[in-house]
Protein backbone atom coordinates (compact mmCIF):
# COMPACT_ATOMS: atom_id res chain seq x y z
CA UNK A 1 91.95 146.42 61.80
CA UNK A 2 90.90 149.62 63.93
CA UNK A 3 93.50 152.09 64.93
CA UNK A 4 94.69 152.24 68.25
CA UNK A 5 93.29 155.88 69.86
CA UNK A 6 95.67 157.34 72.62
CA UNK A 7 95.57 155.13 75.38
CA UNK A 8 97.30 157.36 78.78
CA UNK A 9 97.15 153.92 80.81
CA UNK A 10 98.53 151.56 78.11
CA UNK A 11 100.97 150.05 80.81
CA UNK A 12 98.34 149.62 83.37
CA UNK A 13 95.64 147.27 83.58
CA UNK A 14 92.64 147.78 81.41
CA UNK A 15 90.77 147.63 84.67
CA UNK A 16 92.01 151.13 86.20
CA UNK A 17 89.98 153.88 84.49
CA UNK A 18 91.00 157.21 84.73
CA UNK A 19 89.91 157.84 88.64
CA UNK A 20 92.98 156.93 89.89
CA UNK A 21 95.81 159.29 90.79
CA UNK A 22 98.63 156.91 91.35
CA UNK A 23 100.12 153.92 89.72
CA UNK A 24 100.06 150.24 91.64
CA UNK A 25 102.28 150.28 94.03
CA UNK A 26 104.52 146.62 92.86
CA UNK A 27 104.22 144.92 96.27
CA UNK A 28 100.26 145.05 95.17
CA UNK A 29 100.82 143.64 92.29
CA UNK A 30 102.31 140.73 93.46
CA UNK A 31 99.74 140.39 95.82
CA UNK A 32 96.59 140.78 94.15
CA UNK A 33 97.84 138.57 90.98
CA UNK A 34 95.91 135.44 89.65
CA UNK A 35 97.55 135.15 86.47
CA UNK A 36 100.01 132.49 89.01
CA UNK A 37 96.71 129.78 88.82
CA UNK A 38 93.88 131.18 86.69
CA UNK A 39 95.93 130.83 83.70
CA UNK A 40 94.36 127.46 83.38
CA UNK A 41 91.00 129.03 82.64
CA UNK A 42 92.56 130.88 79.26
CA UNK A 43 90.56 128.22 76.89
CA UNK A 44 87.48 129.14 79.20
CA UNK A 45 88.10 132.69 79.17
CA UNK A 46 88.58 133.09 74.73
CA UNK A 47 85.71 130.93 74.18
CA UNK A 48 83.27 132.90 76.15
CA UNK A 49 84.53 135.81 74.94
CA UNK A 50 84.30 135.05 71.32
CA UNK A 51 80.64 134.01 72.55
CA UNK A 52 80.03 137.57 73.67
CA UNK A 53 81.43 138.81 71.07
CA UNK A 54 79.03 137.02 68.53
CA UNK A 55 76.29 137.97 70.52
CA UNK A 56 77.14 141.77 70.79
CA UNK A 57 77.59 141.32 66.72
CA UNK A 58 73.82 139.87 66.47
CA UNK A 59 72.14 142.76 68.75
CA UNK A 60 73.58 145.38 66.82
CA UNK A 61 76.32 146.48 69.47
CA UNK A 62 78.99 145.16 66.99
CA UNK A 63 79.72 144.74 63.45
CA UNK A 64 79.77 141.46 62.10
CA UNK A 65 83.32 142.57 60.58
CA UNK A 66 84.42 143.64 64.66
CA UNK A 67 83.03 140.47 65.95
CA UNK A 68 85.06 138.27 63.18
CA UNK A 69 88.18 140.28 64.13
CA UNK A 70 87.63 139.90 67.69
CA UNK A 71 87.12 136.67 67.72
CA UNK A 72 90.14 135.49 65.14
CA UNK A 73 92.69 137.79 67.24
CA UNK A 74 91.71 135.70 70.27
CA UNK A 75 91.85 132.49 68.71
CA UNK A 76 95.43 133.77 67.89
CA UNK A 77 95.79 134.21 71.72
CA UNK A 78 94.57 131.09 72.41
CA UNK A 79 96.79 128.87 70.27
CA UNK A 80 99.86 131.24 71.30
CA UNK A 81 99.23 130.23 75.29
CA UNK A 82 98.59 126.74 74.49
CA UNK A 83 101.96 126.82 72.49
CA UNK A 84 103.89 128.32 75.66
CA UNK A 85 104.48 131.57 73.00
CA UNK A 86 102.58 133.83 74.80
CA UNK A 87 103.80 136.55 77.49
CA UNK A 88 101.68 136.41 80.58
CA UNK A 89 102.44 139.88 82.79
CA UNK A 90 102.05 140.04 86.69
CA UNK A 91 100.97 143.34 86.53
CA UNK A 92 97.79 142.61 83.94
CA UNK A 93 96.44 140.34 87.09
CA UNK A 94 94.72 137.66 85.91
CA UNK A 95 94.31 135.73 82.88
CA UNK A 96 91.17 138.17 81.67
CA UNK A 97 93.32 140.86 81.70
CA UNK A 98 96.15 139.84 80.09
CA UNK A 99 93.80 138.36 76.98
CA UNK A 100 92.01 141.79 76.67
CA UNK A 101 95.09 144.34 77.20
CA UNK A 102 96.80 141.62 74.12
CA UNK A 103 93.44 142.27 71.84
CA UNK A 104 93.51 145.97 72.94
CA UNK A 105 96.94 146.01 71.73
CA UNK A 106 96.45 144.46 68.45
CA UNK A 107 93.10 145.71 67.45
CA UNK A 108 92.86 148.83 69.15
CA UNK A 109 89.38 150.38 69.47
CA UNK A 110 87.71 147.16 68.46
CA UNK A 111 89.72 145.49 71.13
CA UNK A 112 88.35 147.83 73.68
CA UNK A 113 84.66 147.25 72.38
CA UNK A 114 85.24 143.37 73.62
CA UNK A 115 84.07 144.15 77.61
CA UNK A 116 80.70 145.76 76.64
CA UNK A 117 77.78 144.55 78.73
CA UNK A 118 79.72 142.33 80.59
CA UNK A 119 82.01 142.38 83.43
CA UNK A 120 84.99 140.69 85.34
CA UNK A 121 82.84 139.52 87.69
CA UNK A 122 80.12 137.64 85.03
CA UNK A 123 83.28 136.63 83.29
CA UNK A 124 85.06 134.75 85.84
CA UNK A 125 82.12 133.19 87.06
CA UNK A 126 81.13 131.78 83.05
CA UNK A 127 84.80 131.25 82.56
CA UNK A 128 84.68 128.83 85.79
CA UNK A 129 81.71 127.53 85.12
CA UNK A 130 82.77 126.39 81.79
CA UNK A 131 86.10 124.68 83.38
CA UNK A 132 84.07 122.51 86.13
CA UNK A 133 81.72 121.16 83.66
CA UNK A 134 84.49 120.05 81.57
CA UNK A 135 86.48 118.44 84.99
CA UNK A 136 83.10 116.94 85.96
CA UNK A 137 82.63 115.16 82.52
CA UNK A 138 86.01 113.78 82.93
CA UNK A 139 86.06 112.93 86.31
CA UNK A 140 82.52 111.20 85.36
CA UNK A 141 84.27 109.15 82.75
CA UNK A 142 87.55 108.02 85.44
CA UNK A 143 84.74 106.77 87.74
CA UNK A 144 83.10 104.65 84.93
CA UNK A 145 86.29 102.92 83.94
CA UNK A 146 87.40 102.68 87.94
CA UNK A 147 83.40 100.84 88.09
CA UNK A 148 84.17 98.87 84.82
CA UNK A 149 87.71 97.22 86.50
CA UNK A 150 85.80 96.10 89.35
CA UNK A 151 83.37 94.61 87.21
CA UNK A 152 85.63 92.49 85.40
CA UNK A 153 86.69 91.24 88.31
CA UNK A 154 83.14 89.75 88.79
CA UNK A 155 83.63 86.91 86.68
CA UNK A 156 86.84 86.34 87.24
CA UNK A 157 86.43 85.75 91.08
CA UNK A 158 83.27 84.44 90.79
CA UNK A 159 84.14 81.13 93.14
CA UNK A 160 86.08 82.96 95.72
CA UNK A 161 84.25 83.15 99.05
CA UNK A 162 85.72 86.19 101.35
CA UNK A 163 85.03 86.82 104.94
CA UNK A 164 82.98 89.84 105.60
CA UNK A 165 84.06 92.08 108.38
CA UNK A 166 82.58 94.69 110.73
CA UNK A 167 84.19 96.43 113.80
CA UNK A 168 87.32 94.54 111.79
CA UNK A 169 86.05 91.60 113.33
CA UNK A 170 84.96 88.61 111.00
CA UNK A 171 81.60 88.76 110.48
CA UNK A 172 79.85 86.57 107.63
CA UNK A 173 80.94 85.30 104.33
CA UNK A 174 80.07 86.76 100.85
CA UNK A 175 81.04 86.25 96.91
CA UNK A 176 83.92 88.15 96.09
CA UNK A 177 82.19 89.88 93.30
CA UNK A 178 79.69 91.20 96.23
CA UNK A 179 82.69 92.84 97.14
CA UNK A 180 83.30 94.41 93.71
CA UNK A 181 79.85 94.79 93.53
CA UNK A 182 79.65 97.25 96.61
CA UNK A 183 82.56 99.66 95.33
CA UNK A 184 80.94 100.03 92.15
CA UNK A 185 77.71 101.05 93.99
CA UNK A 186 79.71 103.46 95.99
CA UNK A 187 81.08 105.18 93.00
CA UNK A 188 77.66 104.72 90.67
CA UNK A 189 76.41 107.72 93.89
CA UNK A 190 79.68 109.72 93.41
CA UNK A 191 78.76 109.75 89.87
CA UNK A 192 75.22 110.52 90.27
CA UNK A 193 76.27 113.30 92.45
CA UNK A 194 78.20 114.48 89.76
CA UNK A 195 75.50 114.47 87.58
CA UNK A 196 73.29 116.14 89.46
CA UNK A 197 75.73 119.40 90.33
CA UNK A 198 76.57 119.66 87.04
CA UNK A 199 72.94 120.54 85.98
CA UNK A 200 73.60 123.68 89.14
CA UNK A 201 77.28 124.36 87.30
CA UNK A 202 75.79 124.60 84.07
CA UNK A 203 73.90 127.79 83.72
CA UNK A 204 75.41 131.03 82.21
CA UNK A 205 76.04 133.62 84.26
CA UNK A 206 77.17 135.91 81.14
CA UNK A 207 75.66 139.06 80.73
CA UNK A 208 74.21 139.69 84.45
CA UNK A 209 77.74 142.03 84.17
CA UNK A 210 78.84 143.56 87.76
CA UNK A 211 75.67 142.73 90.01
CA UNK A 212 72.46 145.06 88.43
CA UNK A 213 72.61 143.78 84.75
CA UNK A 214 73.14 146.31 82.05
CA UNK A 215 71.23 148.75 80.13
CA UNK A 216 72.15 147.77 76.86
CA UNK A 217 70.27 145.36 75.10
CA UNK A 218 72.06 141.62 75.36
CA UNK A 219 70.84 138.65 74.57
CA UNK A 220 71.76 136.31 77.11
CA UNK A 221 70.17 133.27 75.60
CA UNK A 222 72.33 133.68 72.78
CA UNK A 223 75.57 133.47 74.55
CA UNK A 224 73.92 130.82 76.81
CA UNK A 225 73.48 128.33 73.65
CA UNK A 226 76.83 129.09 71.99
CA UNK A 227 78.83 127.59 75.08
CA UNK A 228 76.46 125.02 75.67
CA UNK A 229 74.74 125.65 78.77
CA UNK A 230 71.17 124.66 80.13
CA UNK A 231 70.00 127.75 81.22
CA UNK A 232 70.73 131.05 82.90
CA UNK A 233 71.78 131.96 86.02
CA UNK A 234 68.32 133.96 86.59
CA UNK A 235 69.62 136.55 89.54
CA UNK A 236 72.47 139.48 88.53
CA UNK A 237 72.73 140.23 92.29
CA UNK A 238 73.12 136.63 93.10
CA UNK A 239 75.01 135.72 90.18
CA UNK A 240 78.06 137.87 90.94
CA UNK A 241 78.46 136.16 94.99
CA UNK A 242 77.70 132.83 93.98
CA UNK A 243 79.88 129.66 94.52
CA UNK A 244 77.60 127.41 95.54
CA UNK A 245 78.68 125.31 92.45
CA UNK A 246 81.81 125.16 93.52
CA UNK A 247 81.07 124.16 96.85
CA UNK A 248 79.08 121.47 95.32
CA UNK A 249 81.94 119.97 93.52
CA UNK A 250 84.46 120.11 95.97
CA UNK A 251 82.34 118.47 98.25
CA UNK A 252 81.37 115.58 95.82
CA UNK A 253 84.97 115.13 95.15
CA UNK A 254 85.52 114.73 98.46
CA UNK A 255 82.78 112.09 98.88
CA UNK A 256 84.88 110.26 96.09
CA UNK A 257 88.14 110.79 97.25
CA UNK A 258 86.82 109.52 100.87
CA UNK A 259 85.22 106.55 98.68
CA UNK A 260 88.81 106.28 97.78
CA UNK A 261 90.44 106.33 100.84
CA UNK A 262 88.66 103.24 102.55
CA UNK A 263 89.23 101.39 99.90
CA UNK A 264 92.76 102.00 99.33
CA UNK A 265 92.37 101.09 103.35
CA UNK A 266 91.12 97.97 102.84
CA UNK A 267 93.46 96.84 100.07
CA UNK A 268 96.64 98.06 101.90
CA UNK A 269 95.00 95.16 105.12
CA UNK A 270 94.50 93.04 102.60
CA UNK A 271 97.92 92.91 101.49
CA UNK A 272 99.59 92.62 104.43
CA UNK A 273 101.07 89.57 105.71
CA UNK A 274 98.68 88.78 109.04
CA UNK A 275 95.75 89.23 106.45
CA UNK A 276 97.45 87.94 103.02
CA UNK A 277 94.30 88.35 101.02
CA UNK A 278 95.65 89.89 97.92
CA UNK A 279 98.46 90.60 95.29
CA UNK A 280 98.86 94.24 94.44
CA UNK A 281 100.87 94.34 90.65
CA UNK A 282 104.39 95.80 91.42
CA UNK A 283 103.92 98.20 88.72
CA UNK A 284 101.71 100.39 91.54
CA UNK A 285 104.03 99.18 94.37
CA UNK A 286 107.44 100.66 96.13
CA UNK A 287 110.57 99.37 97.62
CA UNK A 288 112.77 99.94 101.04
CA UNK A 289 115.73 102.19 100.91
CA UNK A 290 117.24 99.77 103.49
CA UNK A 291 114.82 96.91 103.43
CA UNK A 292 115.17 94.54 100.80
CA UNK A 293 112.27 92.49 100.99
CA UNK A 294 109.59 94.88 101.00
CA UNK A 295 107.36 95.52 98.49
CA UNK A 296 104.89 98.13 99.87
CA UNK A 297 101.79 99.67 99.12
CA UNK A 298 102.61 103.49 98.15
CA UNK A 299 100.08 104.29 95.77
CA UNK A 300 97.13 103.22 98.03
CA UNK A 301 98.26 104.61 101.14
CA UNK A 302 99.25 107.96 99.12
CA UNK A 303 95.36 107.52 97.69
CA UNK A 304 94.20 107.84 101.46
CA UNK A 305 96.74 110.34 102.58
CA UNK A 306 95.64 112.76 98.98
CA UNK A 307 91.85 112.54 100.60
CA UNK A 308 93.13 115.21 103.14
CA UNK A 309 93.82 117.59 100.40
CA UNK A 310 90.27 117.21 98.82
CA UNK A 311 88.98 117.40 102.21
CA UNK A 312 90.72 120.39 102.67
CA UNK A 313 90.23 122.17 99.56
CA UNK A 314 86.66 121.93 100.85
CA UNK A 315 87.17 123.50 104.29
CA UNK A 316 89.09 126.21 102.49
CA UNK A 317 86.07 127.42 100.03
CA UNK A 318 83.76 127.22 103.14
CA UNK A 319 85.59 128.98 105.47
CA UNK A 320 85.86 131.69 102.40
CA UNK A 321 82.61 132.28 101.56
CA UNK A 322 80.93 131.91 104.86
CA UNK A 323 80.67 135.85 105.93
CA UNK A 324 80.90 137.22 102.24
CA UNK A 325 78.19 140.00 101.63
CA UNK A 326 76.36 140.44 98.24
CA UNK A 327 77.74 140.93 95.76
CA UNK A 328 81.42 139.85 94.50
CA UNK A 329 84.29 140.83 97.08
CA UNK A 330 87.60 140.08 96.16
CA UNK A 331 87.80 137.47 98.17
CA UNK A 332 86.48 135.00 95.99
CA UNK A 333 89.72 135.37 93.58
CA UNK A 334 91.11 132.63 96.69
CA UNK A 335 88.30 130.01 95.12
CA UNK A 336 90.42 128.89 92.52
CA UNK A 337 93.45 127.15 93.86
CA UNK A 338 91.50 124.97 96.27
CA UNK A 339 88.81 123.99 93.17
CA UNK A 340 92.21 123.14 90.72
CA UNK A 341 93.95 121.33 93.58
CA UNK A 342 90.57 118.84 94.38
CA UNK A 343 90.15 118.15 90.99
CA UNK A 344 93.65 117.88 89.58
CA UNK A 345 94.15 115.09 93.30
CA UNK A 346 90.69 112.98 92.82
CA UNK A 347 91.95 112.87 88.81
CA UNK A 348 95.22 111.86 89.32
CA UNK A 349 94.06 109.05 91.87
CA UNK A 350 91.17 108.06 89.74
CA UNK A 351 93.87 107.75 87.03
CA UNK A 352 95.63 104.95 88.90
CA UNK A 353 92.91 103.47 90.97
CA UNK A 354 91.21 102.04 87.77
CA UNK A 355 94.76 99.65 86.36
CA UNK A 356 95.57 98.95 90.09
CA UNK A 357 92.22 96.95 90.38
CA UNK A 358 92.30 95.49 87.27
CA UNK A 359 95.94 94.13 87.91
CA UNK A 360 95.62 92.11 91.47
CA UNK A 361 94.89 89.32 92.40
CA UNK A 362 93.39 87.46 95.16
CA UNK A 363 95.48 84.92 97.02
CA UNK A 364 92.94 82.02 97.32
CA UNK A 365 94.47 79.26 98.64
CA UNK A 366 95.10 81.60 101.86
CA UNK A 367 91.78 83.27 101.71
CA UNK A 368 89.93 79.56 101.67
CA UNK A 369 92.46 77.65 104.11
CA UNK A 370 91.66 80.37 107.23
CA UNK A 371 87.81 80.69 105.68
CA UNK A 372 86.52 78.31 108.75
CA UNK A 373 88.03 80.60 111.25
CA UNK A 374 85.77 83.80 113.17
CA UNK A 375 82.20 81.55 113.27
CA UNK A 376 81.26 83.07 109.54
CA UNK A 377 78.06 80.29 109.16
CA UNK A 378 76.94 81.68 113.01
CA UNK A 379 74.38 84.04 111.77
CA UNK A 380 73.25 81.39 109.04
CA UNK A 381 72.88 78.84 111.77
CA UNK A 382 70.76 81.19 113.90
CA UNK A 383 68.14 81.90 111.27
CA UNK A 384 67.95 78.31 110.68
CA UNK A 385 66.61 78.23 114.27
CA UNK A 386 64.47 81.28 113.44
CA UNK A 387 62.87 79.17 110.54
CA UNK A 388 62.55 76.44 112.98
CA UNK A 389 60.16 78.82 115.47
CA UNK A 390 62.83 79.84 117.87
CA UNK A 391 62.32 83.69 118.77
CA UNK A 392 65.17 85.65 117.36
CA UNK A 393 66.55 86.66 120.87
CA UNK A 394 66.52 82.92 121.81
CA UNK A 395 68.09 82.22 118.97
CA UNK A 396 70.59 84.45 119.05
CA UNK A 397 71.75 83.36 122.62
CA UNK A 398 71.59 79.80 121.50
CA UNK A 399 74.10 80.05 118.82
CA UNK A 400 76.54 82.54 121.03
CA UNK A 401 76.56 79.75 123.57
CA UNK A 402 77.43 77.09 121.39
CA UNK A 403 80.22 79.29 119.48
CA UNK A 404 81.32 79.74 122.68
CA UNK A 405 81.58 75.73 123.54
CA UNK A 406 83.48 75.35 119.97
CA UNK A 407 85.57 78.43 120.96
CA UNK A 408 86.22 76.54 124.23
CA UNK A 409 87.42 72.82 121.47
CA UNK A 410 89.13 75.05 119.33
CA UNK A 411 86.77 73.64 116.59
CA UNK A 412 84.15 75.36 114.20
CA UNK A 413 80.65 75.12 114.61
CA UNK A 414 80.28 72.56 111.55
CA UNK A 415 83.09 70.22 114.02
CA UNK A 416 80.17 69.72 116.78
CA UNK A 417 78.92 66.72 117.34
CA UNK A 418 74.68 66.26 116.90
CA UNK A 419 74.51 65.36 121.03
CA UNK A 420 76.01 68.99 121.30
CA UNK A 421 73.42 70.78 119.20
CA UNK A 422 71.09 68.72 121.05
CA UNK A 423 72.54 69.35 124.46
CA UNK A 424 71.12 73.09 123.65
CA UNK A 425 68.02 72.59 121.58
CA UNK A 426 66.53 68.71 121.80
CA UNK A 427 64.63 69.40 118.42
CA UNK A 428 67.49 70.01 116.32
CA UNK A 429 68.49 66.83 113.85
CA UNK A 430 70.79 66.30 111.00
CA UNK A 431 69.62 69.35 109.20
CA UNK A 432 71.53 71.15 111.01
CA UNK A 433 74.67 70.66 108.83
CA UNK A 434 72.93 71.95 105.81
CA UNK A 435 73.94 75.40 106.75
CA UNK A 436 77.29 74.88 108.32
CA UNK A 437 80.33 75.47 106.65
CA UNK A 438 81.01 78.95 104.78
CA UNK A 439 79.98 77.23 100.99
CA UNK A 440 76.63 76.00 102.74
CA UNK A 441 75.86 79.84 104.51
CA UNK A 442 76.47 81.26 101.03
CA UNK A 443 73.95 79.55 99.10
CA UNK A 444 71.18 79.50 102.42
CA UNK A 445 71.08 83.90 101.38
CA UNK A 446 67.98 84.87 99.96
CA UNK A 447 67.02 88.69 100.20
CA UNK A 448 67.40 91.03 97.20
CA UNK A 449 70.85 92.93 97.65
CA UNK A 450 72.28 90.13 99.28
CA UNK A 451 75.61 87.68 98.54
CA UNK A 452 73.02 85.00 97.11
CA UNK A 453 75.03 83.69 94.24
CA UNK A 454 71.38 84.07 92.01
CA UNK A 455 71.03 87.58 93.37
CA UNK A 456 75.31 88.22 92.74
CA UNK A 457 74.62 87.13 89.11
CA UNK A 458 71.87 89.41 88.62
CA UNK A 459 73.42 92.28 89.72
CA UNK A 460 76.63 91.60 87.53
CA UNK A 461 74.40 90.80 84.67
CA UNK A 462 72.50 94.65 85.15
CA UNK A 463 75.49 96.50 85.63
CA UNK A 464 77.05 94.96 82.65
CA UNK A 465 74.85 96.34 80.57
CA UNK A 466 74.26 99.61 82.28
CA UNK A 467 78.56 100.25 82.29
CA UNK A 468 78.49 98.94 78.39
């Protein structure tokens, strides 16, 4: 281990050199700190230092004997912060700062030999860059298991028959596992979304050091392969400003927690007593402080009311970074609390969303025994006129003037008598019936995508094995 030289600002932060004539004022201090949030990046922060350090030890810059000691000492860190051992000072700033002055401390010169050819600025960026990746990959598997609890609903409800809605207005019948089907196409594009940023999140930014580069010779590959990334960030100028990637993520977590959000809207309707669709499991449900009987939907409607945070964490890191010059202003040390708040609220909801599917149930005697109610078979019947010849325009009038004659009986369409089909169209016969009824406008579906039972099964069948 190296001695420790002199050091005349040992109680100051390694990042005030010898220019300045005054100590920090304290109020500063407290207001310039990040150690309060970025502490969560110290895993980030020790493993790409030990990177650099490695790398400065293969150029030359370091001994291999430094580089071991380096990187040992901060695996000491490490374990020490993860074990809740490990002082964490205010005035040190951030979590960088507090890992370097602690390996400055115990290694001395070889400590201080750690920030070469790098800066805070490449550092914080790697360091972040390294902590979305890992909240993407886990986010990515939450979504899968969220897809695969819908999906084994597929079977399960594969007989129930649900009425469609749009404008909230009943519109046309479908499978329930086209249902199931839909939200696991939803989150399939969060997902791919995911994907897709990630390949923008993961390049290293290590090594392009303030905003020019440095003169000394780094390999940046190097460190770029040891922590796993795809490539390098290829601009130092650009590197230093950029949070592009972290727009990116916010705003795809915000796509899922809006994903989220409708259907935790649906499922609160659904469980309510004028629609009396489904069974929530009490085990994600709340009680009354006065109200005995009520057994109401808090984790759903707190899943919709979380989507404004994730929404906002958005707003926040675009409103920051839309008049920020080149290259890093300190500004950008605000980018972290928004980022740790949208991913820590779409993983907690994710966490609950996936068991809360898995354990309800769909009340089927009341879904069937109101089934005939809102004219669900009306577009069926139409295009059987359309197969018939009947213009689409004329059809569609037809049909709204006789739901408006069984409107007028208080029956369904399938309750009219032939004479009243006839009364509207002379060529219509028995056949008529064929499509009438919600079971009958099920199976008359044909087009790919569609609630065709053939075309449900399919689709269950591919993303079986694509989820397995």
């Amino acid at each position: 281990m190296s001695s420790s030289q002199p050091n005349s600002d040992s109680n100051s932060s390694p990042s005030r050199s010898g220019a300045f004539a005054a100590a920090v004022d304290k109020r500063v201090e407290k207001f310039t700190e990040s150690i309060s949030f970025d502490r969560r990046m110290f895993q980030q922060d020790i493993r790409g230092s030990i990177a650099h350090a490695r790398m400065l030890a293969d150029q030359g810059i370091l001994t291999s004997d430094e580089a071991a000691q380096i990187a040992s000492t901060l695996t000491d860190i490490g374990d020490e912060i993860s074990a809740g051992t490990f002082e964490l000072k205010e005035e040190l700033e951030d979590i960088h700062m507090n890992i370097e002055q602690t390996l400055i401390d115990r290694l001395g010169d070889v400590g201080r030999k750690l920030h070469t050819g790098r800066s805070r600025n490449d550092q914080c960026s790697t360091d972040a860059r390294l902590w979305v990746r890992e909240a993407i990959d886990r986010i990515d598997g939450l979504l899968a298991d969220l897809q695969k609890s819908f999906l084994s609903r597929c079977d399960r409800d594969a007989d129930v028959i649900l009425p469609a809605y749009t404008h909230l207005q009943r519109a046309q019948p479908v499978l329930a596992p086209h249902y199931w089907l839909a939200y696991i196409e939803k989150f399939q594009r969060d997902r791919d979304r995911l994907i897709d940023c990630r390949r923008r999140v993961n390049l290293c930014s290590l090594g392009t050091a303030a905003l020019a580069g440095t003169t000394l010779k780094i390999d940046r590959e190097n460190t770029a392969k040891q922590l796993g990334f795809e490539g390098l960030v290829a601009n130092s100028l650009d590197s230093s400003s950029d949070r592009d990637y972290l727009l990116e993520t916010v705003f795809c977590l915000s796509t899922i927690a809006i994903h989220l959000s409708g259907w935790a809207e649906e499922w609160i309707l659904w469980s309510t007593v004028e629609f009396d669709f489904i069974d929530l499991p009490h085990a994600f449900c709340t009680g009354s402080s006065i109200m005995p009987q009520k057994i109401n939907p808090d984790v759903l409607e707190l899943t919709r009311g979380k989507t404004a945070r994730v929404v906002g964490s958005l707003q926040t890191l675009l409103m920051l970074t839309k008049g920020l010059p080149l290259a890093y202003n300190r500004d950008l040390q605000e980018d972290k609390p928004p980022l740790f708040d949208a991913v820590d609220t779409v993983e907690a909801c994710l966490q609950v969303a996936a068991p809360l599917v898995a354990g309800a149930e769909l009340k089927r005697a009341s879904i069937s025994a109101r089934l005939h109610r809102g004219f669900l078979d009306a577009t069926t019947l139409m295009e059987y006129l359309i197969k018939r010849g009947t213009p689409q325009r004329s059809a569609h009038h037809l049909i709204g003037a006789l739901v408006k004659l069984a409107t007028e009986k208080s029956v369904t369409l399938s309750d009219l008598a032939l004479e009243e089909f006839q009364s509207f169209d002379s060529s219509l016969d028995d056949s008529v019936y064929d499509v009438l009824g919600v079971e009958k406008a099920v199976q008359a579906f044909q087009s790919v995508g569609s609630t065709a039972p053939a075309q449900v099964a399919s689709q269950v069948e591919a993303w079986k094995s694509r989820l397995a």
